[in-house]
C-alpha atoms as a PDB file:
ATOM      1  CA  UNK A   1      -7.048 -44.381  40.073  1.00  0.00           C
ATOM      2  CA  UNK A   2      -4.694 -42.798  38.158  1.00  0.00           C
ATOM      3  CA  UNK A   3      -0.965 -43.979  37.665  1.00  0.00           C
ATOM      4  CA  UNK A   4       2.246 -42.631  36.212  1.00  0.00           C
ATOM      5  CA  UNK A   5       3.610 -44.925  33.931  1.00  0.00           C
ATOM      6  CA  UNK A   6       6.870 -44.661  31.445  1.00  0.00           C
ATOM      7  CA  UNK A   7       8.256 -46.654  28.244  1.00  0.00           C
ATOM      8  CA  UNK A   8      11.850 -48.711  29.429  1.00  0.00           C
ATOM      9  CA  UNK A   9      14.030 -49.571  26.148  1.00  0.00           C
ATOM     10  CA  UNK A  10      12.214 -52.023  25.289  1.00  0.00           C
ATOM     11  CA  UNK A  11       9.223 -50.226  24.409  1.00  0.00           C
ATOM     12  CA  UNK A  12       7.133 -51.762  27.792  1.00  0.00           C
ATOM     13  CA  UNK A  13       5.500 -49.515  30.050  1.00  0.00           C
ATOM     14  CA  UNK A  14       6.293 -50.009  33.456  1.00  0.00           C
ATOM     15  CA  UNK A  15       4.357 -48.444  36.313  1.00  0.00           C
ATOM     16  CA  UNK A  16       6.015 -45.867  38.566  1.00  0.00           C
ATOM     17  CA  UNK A  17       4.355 -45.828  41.716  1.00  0.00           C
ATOM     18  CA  UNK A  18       6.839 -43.978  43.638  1.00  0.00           C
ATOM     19  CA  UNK A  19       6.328 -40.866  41.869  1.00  0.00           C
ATOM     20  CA  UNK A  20       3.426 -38.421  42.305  1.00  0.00           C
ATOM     21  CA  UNK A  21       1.019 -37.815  39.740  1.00  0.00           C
ATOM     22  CA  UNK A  22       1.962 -33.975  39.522  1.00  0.00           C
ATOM     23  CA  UNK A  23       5.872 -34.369  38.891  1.00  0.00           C
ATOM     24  CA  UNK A  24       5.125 -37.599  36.609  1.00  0.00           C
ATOM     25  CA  UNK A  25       7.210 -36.711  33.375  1.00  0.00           C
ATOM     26  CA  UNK A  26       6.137 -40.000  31.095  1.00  0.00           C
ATOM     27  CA  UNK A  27       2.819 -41.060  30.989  1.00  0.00           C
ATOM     28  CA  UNK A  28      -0.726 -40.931  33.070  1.00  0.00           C
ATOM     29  CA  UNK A  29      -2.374 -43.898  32.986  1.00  0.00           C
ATOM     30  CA  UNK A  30      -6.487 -43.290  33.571  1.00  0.00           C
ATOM     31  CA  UNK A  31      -8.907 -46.069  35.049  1.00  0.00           C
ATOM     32  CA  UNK A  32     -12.290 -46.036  33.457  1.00  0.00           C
ATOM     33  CA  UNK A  33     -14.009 -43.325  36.410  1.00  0.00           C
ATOM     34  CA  UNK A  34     -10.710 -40.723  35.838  1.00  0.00           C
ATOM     35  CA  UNK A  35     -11.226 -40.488  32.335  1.00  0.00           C
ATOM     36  CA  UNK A  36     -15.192 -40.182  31.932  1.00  0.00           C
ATOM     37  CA  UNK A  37     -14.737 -37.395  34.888  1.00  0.00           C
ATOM     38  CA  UNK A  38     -11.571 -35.763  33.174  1.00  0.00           C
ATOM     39  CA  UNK A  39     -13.689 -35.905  29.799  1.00  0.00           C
ATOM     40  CA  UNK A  40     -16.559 -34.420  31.083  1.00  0.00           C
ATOM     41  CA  UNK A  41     -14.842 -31.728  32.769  1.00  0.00           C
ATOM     42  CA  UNK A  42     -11.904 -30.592  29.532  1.00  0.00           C
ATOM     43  CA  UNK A  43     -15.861 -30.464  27.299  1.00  0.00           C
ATOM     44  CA  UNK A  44     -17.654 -28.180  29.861  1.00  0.00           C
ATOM     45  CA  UNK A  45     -14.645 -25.672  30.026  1.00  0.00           C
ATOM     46  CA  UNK A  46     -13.406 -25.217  26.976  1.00  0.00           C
ATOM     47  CA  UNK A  47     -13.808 -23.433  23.961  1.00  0.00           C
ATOM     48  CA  UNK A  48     -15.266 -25.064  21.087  1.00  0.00           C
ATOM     49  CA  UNK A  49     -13.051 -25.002  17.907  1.00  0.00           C
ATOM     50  CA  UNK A  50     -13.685 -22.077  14.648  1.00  0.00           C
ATOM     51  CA  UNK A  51     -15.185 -25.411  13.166  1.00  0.00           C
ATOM     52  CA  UNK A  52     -17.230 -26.604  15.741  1.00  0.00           C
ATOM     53  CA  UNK A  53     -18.653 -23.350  16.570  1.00  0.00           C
ATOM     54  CA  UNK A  54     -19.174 -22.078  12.725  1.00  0.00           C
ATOM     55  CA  UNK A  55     -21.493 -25.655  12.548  1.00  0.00           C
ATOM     56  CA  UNK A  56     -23.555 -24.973  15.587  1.00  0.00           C
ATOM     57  CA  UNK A  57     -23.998 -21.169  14.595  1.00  0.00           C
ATOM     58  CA  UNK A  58     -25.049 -22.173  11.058  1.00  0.00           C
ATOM     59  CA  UNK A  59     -27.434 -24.877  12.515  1.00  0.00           C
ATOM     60  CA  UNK A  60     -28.891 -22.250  14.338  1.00  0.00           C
ATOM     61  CA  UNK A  61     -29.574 -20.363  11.434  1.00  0.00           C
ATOM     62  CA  UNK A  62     -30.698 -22.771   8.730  1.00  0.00           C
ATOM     63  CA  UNK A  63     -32.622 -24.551  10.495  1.00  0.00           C
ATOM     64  CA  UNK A  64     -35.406 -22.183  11.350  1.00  0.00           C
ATOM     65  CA  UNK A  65     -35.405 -20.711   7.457  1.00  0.00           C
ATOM     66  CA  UNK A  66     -35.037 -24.121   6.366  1.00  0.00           C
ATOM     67  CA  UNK A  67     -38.244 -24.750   7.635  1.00  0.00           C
ATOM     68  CA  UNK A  68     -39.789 -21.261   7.203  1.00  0.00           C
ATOM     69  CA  UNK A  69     -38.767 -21.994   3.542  1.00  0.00           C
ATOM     70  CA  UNK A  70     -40.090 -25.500   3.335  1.00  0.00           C
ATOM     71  CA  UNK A  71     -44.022 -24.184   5.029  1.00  0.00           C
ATOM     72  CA  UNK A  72     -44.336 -21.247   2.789  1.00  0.00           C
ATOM     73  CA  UNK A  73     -43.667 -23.711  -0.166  1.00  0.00           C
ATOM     74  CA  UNK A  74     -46.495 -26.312   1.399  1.00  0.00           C
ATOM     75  CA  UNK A  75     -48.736 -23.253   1.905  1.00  0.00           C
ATOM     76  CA  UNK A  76     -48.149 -22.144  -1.673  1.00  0.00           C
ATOM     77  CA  UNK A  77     -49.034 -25.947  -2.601  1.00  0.00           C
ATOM     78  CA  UNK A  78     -52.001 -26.272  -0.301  1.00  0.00           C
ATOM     79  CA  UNK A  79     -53.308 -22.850  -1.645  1.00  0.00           C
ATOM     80  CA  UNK A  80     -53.194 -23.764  -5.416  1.00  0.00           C
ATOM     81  CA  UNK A  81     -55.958 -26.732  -4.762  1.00  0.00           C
ATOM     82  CA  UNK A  82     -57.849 -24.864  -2.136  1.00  0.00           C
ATOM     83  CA  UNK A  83     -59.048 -22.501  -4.641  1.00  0.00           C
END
């Protein structure tokens, strides 16, 4: 269960139970079960960063001429001693 928490002047974070999670203005603290949901859902909707994305796309790409590139040079190989 979720809690909103807040730094006194001390620097230790005290829990304020008092006040709902949607007008908490310091921190939300997260039990183990909020934060794997909360995770999961922020990943599923949204975007992927320009880096993220420009990996997968490339992946996408090299990897199938990677391995076109890497047969046609085994064929090449294979064909030399086959003759």
């Amino acid at each position: 269960m979720a809690i909103c928490a807040a730094l006194d002047a001390s620097g230790v974070v005290i829990q304020q139970a008092t006040i709902p999670l949607n007008s908490c203005t310091g921190f939300v603290l997260l039990d183990k079960a909020d934060y794997v949901q909360n995770g999961l859902v922020q990943g599923l909707l949204t975007i992927p960063a320009g880096a993220d994305f420009q990996a997968l796309w490339m992946s996408g790409f090299v990897t199938p001429m990677a391995v076109g590139l890497v047969a046609y040079c085994v064929g090449k190989i294979v064909s030399v001693f086959d003759h």
